[in-house]
C-alpha atoms as a PDB file:
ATOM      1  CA  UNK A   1     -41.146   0.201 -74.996  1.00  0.00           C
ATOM      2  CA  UNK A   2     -40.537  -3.373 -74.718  1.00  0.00           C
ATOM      3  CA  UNK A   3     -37.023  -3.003 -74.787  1.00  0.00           C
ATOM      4  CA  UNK A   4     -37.096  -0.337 -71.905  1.00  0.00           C
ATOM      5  CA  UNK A   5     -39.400  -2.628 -70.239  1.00  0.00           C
ATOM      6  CA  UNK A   6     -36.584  -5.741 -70.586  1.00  0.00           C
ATOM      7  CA  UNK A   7     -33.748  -3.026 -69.286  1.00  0.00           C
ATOM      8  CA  UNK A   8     -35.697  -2.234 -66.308  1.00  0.00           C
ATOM      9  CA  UNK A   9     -35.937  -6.074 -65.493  1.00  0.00           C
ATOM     10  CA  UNK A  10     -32.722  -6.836 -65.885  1.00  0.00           C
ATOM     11  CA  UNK A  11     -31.077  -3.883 -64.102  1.00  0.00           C
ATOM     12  CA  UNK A  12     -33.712  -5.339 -61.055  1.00  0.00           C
ATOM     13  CA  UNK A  13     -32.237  -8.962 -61.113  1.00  0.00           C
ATOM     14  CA  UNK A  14     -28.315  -7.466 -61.129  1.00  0.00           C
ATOM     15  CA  UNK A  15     -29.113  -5.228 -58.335  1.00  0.00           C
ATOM     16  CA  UNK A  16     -30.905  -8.296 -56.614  1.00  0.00           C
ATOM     17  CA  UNK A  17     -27.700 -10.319 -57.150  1.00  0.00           C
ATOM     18  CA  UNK A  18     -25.587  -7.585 -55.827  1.00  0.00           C
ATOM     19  CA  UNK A  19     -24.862  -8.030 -52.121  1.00  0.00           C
ATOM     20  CA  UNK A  20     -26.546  -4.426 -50.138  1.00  0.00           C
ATOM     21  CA  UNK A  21     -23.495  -3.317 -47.879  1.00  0.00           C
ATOM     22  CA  UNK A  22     -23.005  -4.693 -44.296  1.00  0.00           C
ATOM     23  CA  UNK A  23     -23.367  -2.474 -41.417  1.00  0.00           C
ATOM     24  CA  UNK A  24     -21.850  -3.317 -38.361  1.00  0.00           C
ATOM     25  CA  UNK A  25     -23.346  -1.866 -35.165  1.00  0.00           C
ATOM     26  CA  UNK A  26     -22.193  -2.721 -31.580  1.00  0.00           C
ATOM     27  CA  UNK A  27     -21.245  -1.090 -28.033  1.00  0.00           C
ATOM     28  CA  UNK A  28     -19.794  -2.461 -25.058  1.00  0.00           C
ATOM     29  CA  UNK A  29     -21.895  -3.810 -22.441  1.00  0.00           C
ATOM     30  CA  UNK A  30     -19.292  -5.293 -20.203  1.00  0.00           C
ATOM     31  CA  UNK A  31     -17.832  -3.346 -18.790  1.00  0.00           C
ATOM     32  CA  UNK A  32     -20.706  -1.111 -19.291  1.00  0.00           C
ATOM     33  CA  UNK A  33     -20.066   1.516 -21.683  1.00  0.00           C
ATOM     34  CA  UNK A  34     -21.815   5.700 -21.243  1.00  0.00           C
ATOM     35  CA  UNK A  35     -23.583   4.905 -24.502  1.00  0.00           C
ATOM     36  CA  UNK A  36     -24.558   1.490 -23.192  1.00  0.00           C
ATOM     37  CA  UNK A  37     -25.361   3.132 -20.161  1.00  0.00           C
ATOM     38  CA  UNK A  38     -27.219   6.404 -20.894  1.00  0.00           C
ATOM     39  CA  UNK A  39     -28.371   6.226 -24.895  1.00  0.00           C
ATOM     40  CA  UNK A  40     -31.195   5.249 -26.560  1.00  0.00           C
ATOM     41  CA  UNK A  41     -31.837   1.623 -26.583  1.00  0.00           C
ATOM     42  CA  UNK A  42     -29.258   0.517 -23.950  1.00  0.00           C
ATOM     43  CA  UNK A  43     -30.206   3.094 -21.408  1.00  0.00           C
ATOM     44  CA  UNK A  44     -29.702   0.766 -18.519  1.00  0.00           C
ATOM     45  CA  UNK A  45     -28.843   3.810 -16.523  1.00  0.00           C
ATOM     46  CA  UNK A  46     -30.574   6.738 -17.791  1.00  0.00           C
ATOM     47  CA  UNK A  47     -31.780   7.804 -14.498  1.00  0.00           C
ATOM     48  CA  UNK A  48     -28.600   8.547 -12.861  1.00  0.00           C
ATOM     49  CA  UNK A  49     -27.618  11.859 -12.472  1.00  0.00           C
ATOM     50  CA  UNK A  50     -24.670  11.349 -14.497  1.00  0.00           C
ATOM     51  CA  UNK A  51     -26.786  10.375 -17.621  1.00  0.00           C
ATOM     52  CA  UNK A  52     -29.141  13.250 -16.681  1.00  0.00           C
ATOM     53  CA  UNK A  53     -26.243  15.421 -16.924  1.00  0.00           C
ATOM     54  CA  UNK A  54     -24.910  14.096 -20.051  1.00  0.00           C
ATOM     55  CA  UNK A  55     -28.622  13.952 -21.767  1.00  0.00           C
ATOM     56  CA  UNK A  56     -28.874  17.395 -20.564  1.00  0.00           C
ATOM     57  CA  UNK A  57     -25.717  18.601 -22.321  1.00  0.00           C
ATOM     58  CA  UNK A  58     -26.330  16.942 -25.477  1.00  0.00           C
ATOM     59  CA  UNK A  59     -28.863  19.382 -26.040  1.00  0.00           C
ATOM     60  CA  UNK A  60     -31.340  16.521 -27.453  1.00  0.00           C
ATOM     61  CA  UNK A  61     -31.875  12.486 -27.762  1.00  0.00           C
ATOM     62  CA  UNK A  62     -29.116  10.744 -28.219  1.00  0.00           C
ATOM     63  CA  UNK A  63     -28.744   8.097 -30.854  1.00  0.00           C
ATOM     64  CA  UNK A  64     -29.316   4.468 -30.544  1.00  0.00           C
ATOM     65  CA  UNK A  65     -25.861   3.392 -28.090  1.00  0.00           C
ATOM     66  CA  UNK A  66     -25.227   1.031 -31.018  1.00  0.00           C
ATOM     67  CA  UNK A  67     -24.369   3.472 -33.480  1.00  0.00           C
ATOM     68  CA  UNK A  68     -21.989   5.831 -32.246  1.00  0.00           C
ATOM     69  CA  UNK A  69     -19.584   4.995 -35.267  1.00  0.00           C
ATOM     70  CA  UNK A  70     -17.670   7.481 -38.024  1.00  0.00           C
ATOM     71  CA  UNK A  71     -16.797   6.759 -41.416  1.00  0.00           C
ATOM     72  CA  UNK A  72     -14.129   6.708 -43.535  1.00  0.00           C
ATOM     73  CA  UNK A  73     -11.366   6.796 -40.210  1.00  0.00           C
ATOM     74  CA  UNK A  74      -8.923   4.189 -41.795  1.00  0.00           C
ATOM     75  CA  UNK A  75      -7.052   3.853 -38.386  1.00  0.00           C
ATOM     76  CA  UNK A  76      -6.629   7.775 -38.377  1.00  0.00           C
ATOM     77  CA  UNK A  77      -8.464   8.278 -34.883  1.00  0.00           C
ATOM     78  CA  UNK A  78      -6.931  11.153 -34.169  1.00  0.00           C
ATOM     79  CA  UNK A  79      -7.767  13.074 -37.084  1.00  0.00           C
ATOM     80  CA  UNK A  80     -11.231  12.802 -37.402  1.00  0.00           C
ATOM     81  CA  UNK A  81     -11.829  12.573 -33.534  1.00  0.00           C
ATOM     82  CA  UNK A  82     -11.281  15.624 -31.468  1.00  0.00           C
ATOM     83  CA  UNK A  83      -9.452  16.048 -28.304  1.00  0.00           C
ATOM     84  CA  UNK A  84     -12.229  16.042 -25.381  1.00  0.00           C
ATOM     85  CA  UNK A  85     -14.545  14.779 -27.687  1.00  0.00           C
ATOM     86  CA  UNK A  86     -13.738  10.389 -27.794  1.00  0.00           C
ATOM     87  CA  UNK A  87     -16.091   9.488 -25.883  1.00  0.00           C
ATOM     88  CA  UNK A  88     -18.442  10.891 -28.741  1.00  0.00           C
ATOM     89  CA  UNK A  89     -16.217  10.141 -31.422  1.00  0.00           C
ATOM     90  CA  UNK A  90     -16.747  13.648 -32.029  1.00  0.00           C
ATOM     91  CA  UNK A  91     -20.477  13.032 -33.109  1.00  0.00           C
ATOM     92  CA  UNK A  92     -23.138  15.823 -32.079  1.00  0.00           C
ATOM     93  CA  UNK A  93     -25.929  13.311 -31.395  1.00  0.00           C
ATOM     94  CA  UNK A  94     -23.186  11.969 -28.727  1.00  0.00           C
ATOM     95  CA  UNK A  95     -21.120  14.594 -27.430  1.00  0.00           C
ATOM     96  CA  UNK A  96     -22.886  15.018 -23.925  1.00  0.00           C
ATOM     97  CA  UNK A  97     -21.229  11.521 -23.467  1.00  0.00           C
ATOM     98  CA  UNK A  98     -17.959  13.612 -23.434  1.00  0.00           C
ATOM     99  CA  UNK A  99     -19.156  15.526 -19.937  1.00  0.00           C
ATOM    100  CA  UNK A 100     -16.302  15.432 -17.412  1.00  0.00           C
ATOM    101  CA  UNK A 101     -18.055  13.398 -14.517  1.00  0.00           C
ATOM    102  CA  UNK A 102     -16.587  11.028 -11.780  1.00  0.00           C
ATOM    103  CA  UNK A 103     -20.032   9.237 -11.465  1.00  0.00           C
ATOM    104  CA  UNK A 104     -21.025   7.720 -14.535  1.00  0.00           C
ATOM    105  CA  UNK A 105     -22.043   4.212 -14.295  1.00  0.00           C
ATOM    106  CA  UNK A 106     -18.602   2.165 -13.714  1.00  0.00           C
ATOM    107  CA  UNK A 107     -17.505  -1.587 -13.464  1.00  0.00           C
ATOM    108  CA  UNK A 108     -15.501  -2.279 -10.040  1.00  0.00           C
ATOM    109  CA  UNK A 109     -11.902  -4.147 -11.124  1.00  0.00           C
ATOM    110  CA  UNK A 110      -8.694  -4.821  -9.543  1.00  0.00           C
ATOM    111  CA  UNK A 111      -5.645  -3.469 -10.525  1.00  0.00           C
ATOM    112  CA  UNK A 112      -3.483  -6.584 -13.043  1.00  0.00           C
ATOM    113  CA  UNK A 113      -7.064  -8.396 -12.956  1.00  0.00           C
ATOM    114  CA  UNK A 114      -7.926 -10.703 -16.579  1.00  0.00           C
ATOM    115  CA  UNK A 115     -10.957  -8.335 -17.216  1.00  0.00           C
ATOM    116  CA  UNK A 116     -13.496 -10.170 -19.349  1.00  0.00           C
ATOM    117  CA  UNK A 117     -15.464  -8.092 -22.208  1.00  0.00           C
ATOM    118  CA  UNK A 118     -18.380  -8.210 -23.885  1.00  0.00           C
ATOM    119  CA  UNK A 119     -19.400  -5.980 -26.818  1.00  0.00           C
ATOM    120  CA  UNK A 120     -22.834  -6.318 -27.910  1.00  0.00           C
ATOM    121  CA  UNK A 121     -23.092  -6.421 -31.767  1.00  0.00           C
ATOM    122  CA  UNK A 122     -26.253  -5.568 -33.039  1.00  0.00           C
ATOM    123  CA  UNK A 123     -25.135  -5.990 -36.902  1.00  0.00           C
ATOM    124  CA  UNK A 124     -22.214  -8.852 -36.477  1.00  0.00           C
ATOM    125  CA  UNK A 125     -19.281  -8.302 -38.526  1.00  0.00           C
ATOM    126  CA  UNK A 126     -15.604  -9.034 -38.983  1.00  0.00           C
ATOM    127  CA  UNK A 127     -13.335  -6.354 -37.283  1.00  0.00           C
ATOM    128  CA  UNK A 128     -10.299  -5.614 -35.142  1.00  0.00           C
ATOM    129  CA  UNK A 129     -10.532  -4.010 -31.565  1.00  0.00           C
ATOM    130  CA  UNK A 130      -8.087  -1.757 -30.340  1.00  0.00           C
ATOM    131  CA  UNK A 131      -7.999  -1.797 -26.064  1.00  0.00           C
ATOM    132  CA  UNK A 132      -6.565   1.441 -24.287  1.00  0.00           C
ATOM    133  CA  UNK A 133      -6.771   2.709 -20.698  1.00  0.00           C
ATOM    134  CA  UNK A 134      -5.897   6.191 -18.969  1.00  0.00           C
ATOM    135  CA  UNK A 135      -2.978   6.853 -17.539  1.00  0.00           C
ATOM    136  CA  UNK A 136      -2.512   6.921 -13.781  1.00  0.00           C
ATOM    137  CA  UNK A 137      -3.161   9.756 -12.383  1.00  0.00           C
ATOM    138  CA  UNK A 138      -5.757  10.560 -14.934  1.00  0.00           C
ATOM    139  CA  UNK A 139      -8.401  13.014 -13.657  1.00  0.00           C
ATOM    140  CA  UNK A 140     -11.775  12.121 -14.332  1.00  0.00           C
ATOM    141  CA  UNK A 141     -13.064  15.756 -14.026  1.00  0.00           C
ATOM    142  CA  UNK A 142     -11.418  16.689 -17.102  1.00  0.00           C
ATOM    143  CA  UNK A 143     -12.502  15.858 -20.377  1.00  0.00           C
ATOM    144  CA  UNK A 144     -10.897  12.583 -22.073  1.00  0.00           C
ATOM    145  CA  UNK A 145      -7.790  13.869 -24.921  1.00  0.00           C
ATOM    146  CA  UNK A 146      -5.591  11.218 -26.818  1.00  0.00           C
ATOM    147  CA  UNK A 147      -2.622  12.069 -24.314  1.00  0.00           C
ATOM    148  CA  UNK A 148      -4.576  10.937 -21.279  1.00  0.00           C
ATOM    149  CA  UNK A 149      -4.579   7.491 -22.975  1.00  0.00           C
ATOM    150  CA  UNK A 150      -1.755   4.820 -22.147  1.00  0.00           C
ATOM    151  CA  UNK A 151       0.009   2.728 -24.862  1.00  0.00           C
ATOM    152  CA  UNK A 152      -2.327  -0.262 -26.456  1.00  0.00           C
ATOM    153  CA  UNK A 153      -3.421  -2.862 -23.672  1.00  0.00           C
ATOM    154  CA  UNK A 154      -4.426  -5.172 -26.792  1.00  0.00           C
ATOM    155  CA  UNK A 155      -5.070  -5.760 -30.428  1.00  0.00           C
ATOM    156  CA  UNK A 156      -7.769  -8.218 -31.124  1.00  0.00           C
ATOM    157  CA  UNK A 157      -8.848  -9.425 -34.347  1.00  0.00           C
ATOM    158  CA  UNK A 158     -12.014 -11.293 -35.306  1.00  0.00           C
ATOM    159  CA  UNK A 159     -13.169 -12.544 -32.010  1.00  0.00           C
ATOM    160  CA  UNK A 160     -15.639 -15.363 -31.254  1.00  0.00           C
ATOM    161  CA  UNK A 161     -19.642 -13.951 -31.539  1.00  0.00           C
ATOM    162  CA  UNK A 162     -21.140 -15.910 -28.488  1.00  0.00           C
ATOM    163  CA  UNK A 163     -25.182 -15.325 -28.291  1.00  0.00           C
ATOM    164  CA  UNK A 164     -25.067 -11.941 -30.252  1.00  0.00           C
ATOM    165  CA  UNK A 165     -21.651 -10.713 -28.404  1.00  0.00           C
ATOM    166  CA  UNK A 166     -18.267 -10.461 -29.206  1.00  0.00           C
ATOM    167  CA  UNK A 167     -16.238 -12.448 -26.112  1.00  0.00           C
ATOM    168  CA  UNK A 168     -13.187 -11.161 -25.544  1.00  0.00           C
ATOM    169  CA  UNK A 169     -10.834 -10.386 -22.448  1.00  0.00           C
ATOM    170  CA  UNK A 170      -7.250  -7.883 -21.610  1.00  0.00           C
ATOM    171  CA  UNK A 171      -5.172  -7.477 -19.061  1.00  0.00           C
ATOM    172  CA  UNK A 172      -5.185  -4.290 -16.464  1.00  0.00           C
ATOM    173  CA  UNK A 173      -2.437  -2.868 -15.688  1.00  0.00           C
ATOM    174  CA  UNK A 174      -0.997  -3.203 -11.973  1.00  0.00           C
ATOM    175  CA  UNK A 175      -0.330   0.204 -11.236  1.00  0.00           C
ATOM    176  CA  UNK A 176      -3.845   1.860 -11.733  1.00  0.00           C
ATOM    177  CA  UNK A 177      -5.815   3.056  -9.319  1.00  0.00           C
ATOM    178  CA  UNK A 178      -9.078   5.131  -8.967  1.00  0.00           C
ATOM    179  CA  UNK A 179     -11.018   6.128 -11.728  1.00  0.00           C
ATOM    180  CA  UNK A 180     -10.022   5.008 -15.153  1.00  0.00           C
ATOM    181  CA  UNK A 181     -11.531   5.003 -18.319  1.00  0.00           C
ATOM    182  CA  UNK A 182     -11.213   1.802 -20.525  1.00  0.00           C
ATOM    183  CA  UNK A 183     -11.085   3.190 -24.319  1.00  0.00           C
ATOM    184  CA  UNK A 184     -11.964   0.831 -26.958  1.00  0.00           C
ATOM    185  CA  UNK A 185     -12.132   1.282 -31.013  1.00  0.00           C
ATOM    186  CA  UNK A 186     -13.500  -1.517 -33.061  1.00  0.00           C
ATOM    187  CA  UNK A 187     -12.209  -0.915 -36.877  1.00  0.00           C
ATOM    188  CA  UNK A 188     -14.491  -3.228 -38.794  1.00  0.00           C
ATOM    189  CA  UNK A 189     -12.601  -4.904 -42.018  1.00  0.00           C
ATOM    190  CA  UNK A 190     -15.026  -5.429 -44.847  1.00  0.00           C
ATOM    191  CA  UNK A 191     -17.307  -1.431 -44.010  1.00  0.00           C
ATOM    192  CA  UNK A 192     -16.078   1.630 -43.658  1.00  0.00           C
ATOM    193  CA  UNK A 193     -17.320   2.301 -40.125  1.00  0.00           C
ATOM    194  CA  UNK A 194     -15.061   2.765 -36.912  1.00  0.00           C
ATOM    195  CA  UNK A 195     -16.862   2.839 -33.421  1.00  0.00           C
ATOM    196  CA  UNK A 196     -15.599   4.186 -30.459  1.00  0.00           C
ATOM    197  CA  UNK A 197     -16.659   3.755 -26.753  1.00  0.00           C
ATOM    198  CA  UNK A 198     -15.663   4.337 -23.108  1.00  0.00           C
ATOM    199  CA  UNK A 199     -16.015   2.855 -20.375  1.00  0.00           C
ATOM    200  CA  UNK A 200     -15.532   4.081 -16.635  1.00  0.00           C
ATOM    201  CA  UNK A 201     -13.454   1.844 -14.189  1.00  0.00           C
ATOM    202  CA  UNK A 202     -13.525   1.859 -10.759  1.00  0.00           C
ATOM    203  CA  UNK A 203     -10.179   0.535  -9.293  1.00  0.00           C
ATOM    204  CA  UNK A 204     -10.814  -1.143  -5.671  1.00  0.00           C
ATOM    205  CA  UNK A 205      -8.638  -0.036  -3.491  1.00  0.00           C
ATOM    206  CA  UNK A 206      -6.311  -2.563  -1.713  1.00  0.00           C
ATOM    207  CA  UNK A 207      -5.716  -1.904   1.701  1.00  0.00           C
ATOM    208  CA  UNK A 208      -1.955  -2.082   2.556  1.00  0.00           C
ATOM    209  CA  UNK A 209      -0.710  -4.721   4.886  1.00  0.00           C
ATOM    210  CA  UNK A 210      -0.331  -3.726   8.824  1.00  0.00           C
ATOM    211  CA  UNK A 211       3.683  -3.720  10.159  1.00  0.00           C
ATOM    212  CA  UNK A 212       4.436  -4.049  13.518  1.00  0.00           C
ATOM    213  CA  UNK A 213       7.276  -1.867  14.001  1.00  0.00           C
ATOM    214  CA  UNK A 214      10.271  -4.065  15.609  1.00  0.00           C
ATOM    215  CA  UNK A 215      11.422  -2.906  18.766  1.00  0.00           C
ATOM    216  CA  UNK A 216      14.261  -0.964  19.305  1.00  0.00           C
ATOM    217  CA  UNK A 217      17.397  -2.836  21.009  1.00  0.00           C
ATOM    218  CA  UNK A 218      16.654  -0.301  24.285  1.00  0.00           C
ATOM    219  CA  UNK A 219      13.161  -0.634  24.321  1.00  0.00           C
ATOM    220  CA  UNK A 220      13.137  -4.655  24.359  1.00  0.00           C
ATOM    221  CA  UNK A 221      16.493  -4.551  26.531  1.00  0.00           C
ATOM    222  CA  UNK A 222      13.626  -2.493  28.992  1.00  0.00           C
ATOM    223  CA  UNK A 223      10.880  -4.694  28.456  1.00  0.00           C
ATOM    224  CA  UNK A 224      12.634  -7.429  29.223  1.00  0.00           C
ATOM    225  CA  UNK A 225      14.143  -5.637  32.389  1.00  0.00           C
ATOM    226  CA  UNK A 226      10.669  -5.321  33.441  1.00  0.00           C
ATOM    227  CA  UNK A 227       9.079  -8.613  32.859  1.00  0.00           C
ATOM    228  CA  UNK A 228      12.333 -10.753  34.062  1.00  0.00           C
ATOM    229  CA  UNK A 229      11.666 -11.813  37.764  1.00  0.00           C
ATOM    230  CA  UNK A 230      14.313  -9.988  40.190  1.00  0.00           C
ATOM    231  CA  UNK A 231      17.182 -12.734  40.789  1.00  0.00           C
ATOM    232  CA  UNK A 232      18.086 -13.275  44.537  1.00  0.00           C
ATOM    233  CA  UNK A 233      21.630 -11.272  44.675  1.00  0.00           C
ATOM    234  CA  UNK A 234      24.631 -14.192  45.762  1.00  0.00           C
ATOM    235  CA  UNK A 235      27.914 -12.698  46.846  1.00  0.00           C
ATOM    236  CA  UNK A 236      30.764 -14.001  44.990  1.00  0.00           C
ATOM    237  CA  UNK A 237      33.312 -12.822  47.580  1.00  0.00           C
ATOM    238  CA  UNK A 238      34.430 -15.358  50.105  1.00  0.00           C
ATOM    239  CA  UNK A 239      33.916 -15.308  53.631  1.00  0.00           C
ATOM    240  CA  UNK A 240      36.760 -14.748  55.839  1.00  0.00           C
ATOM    241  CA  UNK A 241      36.756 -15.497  59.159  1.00  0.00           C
ATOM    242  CA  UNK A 242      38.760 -13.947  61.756  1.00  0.00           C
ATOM    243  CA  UNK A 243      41.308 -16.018  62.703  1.00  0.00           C
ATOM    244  CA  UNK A 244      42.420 -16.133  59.257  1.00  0.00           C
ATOM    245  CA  UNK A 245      42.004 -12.404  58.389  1.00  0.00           C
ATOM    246  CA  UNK A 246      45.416 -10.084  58.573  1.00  0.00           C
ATOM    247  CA  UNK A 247      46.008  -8.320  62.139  1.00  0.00           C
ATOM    248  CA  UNK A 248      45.412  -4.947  60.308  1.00  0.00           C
ATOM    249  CA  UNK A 249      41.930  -6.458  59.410  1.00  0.00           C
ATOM    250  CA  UNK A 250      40.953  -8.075  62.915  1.00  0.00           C
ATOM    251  CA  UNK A 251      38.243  -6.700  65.145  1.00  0.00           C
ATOM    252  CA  UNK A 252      39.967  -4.276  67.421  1.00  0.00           C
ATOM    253  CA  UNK A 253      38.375  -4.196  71.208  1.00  0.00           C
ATOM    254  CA  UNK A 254      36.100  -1.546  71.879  1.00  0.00           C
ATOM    255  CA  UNK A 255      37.325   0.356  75.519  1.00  0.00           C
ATOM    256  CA  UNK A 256      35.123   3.209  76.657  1.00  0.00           C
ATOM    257  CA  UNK A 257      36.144   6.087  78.199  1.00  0.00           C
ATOM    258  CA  UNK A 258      35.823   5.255  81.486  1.00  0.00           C
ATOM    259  CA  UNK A 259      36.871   1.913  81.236  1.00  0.00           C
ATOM    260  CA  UNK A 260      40.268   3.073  79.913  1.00  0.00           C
ATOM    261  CA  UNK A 261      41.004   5.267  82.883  1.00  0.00           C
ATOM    262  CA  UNK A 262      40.578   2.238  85.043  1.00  0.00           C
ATOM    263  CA  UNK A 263      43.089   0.320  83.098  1.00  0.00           C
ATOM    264  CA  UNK A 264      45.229   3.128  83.451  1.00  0.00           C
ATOM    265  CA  UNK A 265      45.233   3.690  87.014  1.00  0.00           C
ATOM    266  CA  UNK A 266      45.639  -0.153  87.500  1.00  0.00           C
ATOM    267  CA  UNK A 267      48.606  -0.258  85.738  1.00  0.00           C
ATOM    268  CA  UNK A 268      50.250   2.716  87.773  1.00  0.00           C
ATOM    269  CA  UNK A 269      49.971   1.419  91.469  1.00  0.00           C
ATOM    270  CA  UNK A 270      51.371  -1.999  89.920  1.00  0.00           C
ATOM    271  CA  UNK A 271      54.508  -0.071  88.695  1.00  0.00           C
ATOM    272  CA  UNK A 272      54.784   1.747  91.591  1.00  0.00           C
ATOM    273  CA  UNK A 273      54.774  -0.954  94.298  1.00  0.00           C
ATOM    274  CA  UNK A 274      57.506  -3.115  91.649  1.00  0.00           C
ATOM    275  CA  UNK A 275      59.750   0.251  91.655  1.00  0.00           C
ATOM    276  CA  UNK A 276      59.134   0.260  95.527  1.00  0.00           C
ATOM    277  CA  UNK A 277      60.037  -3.934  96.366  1.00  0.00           C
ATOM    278  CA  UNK A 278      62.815  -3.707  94.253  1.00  0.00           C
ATOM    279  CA  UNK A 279      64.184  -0.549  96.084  1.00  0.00           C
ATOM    280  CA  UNK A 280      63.475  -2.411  99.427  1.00  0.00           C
ATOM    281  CA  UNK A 281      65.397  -5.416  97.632  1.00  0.00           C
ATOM    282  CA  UNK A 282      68.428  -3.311  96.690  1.00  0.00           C
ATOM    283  CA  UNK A 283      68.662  -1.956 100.048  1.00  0.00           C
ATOM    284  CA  UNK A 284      68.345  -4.948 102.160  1.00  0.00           C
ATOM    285  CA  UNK A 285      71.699  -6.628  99.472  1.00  0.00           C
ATOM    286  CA  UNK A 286      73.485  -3.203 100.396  1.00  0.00           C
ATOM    287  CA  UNK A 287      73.221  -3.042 103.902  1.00  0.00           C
ATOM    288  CA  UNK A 288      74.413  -7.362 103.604  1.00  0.00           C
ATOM    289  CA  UNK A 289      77.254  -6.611 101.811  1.00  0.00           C
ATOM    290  CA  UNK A 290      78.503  -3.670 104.418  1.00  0.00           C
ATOM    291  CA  UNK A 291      77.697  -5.702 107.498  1.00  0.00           C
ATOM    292  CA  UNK A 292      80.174  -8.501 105.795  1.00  0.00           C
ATOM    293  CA  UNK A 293      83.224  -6.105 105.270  1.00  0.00           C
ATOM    294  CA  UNK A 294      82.869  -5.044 108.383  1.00  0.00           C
ATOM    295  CA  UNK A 295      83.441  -8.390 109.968  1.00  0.00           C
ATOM    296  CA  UNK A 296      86.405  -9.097 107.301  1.00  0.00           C
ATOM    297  CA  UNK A 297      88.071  -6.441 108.769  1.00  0.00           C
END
């Protein structure tokens, strides 16, 4: 008996001396992750209809939002957690989490913005987070799958724990825009335990600069037609006057009608009485002449 006694004892102080096994629990909080968001003890949003929704289709409570975390995973995500079903991590006490919704409660970012994160840990412990973010043109009304996923954004191992949160930070990519969903996987090192969360972006949407279309080469060639004051017209052709100007070019005189019958008439009775003194004339040296022959004779 006393022996059994001593065995009991001493199996008591080795399993004292043992160290009980770590259990890492955590979720994001910034940006605000659905469990964070709608699950028991974060549940800073449980009263949105999206978290209504989501409690609605889990058929039950969730579980605590720091302990949505599988087992045994050993960096094969994909094997033990179903397509449509990460935002669970394929766990039934999660899987309304996995509802396709545009609404859930989201963080507003800008697209190639430093975002800064901030994953509550419950349970601290040494680990490696993996960062991944939906591809554009991801559609939020479907249900999250591994191939909606982009390549890693980042690989961080062992970050700082600043009052009971991991501090960590990525940067988005600059071609994203709309709704987004920022996946994250924390692998701890010395547990078995992987833990997987999403989180809903909102991408703001930039509005693009206004452009003043340039004006076409006729439409400022008429704008400027119409603004410039009408210039005062100065002939470059040089006066001539009409002394100078070519007897084909000066002003002829203007006779009426009646005026040029006058002329006409005027000029006849001057002929006439010229024809008639010159035939006096010729008459008077004829009749000379014969008077002076005759007295030759």
């Amino acid at each position: 008996m006393i022996r059994r006694l001593a065995a009991l004892a001493a199996a008591a102080v080795l399993a004292s001396l043992i160290p009980a096994p770590a259990f890492a629990h955590g979720a994001p909080t910034t940006p605000i992750s659905r469990t964070a968001a709608c699950a028991a003890g974060g549940g800073t949003a449980t009263g949105t209809a999206a978290c209504k929704a989501a409690l609605k289709a889990n058929g039950g409570p969730f579980g605590t939002f720091d302990n949505l975390r599988v087992a045994n995973v050993n960096g094969n995500d994909k094997k033990f957690v179903p397509d449509g079903e990460l935002c669970s991590g394929g766990l039934d006490n999660f899987k309304g989490l996995d509802v396709a919704r545009d609404d859930f409660p989201s963080t507003s970012v800008s697209a190639g913005q430093t975002l800064k994160v901030k994953y509550r840990a419950t349970l601290p412990h040494a680990g490696s987070f993996r960062f991944y973010l939906t591809k554009q043109g991801f559609d939020p009304l479907k249900k999250l799958a591994w191939g909606d996923l982009g390549g890693l954004l980042a690989e961080i191992k062992d970050p700082p724990l600043s009052d009971g949160s991991y501090g960590m930070s990525v940067k988005l990519p600059k071609d994203r825009t709309g709704r987004q969903i920022l996946y994250i996987v924390w692998q701890t090192s010395s547990t078995a335990d992987t833990y997987y969360s999403c989180s809903d972006l909102a991408f703001k949407t930039v509005a693009a600069p206004a452009v003043t279309p340039k004006p076409s080469r006729s439409s400022a060639a008429a704008v400027t037609k119409a603004v410039k004051p009408k210039a005062a017209v100065t002939s470059t052709t040089p006066e001539i006057s009409e002394a100078a100007a070519p007897a084909s070019e000066k002003p002829q005189a203007i006779t009426t009608v009646g005026q040029e019958t006058q002329v006409t008439l005027g000029h006849g009775i001057v002929l006439g009485a010229l024809l008639l003194g010159g035939g006096v004339l010729v008459w008077a040296l004829a009749g000379a002449f014969l008077k002076r022959r005759r007295e030759n004779l």
